[in-house]
C-alpha atoms as a PDB file:
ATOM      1  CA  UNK A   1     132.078  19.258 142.561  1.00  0.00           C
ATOM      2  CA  UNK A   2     131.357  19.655 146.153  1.00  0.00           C
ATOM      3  CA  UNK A   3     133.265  21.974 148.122  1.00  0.00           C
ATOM      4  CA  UNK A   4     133.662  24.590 150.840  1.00  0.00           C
ATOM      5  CA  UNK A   5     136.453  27.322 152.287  1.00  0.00           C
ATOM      6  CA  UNK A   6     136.688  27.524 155.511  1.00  0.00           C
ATOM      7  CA  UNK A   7     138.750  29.651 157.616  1.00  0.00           C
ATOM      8  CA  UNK A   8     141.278  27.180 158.167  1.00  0.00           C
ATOM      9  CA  UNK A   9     141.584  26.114 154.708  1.00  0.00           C
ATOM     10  CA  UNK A  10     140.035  23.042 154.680  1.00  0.00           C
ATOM     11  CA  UNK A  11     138.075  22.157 151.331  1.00  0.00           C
ATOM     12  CA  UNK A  12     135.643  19.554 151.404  1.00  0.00           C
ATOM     13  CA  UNK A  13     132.103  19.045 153.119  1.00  0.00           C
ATOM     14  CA  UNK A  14     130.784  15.871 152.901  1.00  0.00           C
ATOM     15  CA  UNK A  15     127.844  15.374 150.684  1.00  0.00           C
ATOM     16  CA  UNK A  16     125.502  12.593 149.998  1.00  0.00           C
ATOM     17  CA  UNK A  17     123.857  12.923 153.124  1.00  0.00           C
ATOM     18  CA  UNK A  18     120.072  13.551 153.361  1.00  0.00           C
ATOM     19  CA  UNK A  19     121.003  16.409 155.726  1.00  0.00           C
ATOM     20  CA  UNK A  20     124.090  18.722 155.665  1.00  0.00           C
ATOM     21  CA  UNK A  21     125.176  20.500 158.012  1.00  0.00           C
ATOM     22  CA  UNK A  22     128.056  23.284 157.677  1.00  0.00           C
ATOM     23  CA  UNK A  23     129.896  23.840 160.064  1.00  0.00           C
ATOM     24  CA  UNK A  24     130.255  27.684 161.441  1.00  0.00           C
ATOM     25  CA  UNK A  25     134.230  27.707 160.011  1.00  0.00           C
ATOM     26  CA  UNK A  26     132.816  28.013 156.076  1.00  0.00           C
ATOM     27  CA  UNK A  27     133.483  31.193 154.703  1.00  0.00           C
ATOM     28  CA  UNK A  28     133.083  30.801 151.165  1.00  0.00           C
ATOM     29  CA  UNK A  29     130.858  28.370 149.313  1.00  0.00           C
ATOM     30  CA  UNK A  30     131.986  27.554 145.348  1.00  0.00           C
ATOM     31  CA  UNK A  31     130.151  27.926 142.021  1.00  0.00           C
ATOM     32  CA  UNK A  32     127.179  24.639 142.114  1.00  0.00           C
ATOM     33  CA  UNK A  33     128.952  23.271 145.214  1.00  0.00           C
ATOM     34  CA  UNK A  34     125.333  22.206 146.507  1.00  0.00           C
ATOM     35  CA  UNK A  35     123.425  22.284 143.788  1.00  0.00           C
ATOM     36  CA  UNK A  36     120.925  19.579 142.901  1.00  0.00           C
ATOM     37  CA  UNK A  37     119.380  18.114 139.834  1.00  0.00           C
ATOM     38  CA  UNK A  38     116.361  16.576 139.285  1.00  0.00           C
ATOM     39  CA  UNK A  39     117.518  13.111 140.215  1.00  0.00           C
ATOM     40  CA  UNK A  40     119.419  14.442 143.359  1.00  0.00           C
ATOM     41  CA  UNK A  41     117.869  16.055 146.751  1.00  0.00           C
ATOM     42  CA  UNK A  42     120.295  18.004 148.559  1.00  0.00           C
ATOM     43  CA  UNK A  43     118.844  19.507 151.772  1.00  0.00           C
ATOM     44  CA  UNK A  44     121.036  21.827 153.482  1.00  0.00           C
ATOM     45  CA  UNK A  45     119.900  23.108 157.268  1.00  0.00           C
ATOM     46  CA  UNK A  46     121.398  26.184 157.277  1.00  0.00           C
ATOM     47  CA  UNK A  47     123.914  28.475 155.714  1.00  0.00           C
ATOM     48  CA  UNK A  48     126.878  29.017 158.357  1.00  0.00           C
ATOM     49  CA  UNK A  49     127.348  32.311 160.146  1.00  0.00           C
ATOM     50  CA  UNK A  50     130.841  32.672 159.033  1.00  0.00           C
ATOM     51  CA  UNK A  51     130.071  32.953 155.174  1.00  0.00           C
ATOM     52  CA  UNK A  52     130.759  35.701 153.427  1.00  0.00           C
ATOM     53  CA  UNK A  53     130.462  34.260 149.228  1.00  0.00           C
ATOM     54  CA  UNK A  54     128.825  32.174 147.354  1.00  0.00           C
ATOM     55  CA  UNK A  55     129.816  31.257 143.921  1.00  0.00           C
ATOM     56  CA  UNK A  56     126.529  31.224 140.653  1.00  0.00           C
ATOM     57  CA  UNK A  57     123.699  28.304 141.571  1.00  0.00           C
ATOM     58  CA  UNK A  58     125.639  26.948 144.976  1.00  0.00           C
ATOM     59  CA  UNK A  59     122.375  25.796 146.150  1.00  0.00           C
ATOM     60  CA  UNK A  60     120.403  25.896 143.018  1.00  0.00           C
ATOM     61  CA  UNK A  61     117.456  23.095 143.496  1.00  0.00           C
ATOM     62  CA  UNK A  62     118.125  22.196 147.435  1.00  0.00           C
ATOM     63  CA  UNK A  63     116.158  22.252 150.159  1.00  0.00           C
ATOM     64  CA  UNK A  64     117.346  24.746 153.108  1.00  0.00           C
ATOM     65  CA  UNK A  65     115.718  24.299 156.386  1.00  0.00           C
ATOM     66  CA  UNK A  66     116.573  27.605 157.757  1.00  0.00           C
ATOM     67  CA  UNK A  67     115.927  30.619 155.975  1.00  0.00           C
ATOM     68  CA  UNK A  68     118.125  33.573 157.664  1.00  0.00           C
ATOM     69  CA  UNK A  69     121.079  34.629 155.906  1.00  0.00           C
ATOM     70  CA  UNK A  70     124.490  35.057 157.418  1.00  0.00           C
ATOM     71  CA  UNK A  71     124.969  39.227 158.219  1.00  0.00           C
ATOM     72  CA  UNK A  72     128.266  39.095 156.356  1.00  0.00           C
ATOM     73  CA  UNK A  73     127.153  37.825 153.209  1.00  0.00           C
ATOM     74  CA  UNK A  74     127.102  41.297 150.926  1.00  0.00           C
ATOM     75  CA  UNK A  75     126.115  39.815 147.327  1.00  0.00           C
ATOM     76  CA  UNK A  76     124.117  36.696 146.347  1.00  0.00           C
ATOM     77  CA  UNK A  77     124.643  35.564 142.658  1.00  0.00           C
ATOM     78  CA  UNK A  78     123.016  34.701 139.967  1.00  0.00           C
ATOM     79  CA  UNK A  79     120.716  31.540 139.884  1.00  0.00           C
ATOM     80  CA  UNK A  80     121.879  31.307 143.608  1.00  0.00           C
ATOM     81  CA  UNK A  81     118.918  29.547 145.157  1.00  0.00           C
ATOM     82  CA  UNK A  82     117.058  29.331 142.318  1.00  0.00           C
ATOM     83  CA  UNK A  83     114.215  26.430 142.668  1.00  0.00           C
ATOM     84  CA  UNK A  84     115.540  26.143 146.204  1.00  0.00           C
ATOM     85  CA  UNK A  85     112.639  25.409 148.961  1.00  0.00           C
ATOM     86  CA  UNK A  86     113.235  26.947 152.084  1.00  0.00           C
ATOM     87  CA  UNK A  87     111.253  25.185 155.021  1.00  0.00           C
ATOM     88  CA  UNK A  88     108.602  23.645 153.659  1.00  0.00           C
ATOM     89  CA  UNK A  89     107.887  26.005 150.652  1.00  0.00           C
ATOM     90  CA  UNK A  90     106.669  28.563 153.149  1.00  0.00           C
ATOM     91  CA  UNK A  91     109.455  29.486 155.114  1.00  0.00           C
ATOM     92  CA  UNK A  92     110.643  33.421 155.406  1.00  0.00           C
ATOM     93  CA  UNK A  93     113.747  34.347 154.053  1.00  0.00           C
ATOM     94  CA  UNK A  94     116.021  37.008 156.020  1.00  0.00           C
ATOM     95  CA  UNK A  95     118.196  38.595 153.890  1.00  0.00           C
ATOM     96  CA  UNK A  96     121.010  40.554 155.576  1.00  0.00           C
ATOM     97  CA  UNK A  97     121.426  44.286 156.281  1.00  0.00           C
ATOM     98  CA  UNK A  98     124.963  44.729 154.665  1.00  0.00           C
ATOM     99  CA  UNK A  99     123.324  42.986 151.598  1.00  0.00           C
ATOM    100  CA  UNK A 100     123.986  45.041 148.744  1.00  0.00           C
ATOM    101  CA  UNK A 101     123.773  43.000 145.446  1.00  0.00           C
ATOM    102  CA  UNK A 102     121.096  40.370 144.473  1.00  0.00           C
ATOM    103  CA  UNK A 103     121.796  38.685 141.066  1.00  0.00           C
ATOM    104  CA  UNK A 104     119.894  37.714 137.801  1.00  0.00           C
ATOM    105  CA  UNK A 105     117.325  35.366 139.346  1.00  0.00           C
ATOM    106  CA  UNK A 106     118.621  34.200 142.305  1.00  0.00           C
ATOM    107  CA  UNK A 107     115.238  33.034 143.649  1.00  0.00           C
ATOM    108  CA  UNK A 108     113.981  32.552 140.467  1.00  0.00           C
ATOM    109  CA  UNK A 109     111.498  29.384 141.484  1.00  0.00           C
ATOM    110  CA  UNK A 110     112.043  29.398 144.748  1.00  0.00           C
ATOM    111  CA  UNK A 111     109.409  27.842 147.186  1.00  0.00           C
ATOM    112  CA  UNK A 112     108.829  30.444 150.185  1.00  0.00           C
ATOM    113  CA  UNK A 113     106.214  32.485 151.971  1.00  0.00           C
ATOM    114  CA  UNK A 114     107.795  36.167 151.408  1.00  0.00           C
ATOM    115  CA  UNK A 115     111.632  37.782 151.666  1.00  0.00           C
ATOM    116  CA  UNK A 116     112.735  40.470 153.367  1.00  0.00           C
ATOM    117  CA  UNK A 117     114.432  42.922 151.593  1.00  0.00           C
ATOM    118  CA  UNK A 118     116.943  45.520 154.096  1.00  0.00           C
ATOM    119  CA  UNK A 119     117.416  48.958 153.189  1.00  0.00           C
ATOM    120  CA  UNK A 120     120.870  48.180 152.324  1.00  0.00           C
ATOM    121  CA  UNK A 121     120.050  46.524 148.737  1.00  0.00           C
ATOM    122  CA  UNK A 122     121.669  48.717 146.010  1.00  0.00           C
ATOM    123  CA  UNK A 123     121.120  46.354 143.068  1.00  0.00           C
ATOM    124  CA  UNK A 124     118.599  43.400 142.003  1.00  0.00           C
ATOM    125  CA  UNK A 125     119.186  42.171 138.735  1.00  0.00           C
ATOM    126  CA  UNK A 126     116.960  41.034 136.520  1.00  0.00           C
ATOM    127  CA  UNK A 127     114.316  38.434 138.048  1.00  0.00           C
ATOM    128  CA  UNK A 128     116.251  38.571 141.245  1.00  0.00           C
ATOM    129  CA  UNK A 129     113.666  38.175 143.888  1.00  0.00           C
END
């Protein structure tokens, strides 16, 4: 299912649109909340300034206009955005400087010109980046 924390404790973004947009309340973002399958085309224009988790493949297979990453976001899970196209397929993605985890392929397919990496990555897992 499709759903979204935010600070108020509201659940539930609306989804079948062609574009989403999240409002800048959503803190946390569930396990394949966004994710889309080959039938399906999600396209997402930006993750919300507020979040700080995302749950395994949340926006597995969607299209996300923007590619900066909220600063308060500190890991990003497994299969997170893999097959994801940010932009085009040659957008940059800005990962965060309190970023600190990057799980088992969570770009793994991705469409992008290049990430950039902070200093403050302790850990990518296997085929994270």
């Amino acid at each position: 299912g499709f759903y979204a924390l935010t600070s108020d404790g509201d659940t539930g973004v609306a989804s079948g649109e062609s574009l989403l947009l999240l409002p800048d309340t959503v803190e946390s973002i569930g396990e394949r909340a966004f994710a889309s399958g080959s039938e399906s085309h999600t396209a997402v224009q930006a993750l919300p300034a507020s979040l700080r988790e995302l749950g395994k493949e949340a926006f597995s297979g969607t299209a996300l206009e923007e590619g900066t990453f909220p600063a308060g976001l500190e890991e990003i899970p497994e299969q997170a955005f893999a097959g994801t196209r940010f932009g085009q397929g040659n957008g940059t993605v800005q990962l965060p400087a309190g970023l600190r985890t990057i799980g088992e392929a969570a770009f793994a397919g991705a469409q992008m010109d290049q990430v950039q990496l902070p200093d403050s990555v302790e850990k990518t897992q296997r085929k994270g980046v």
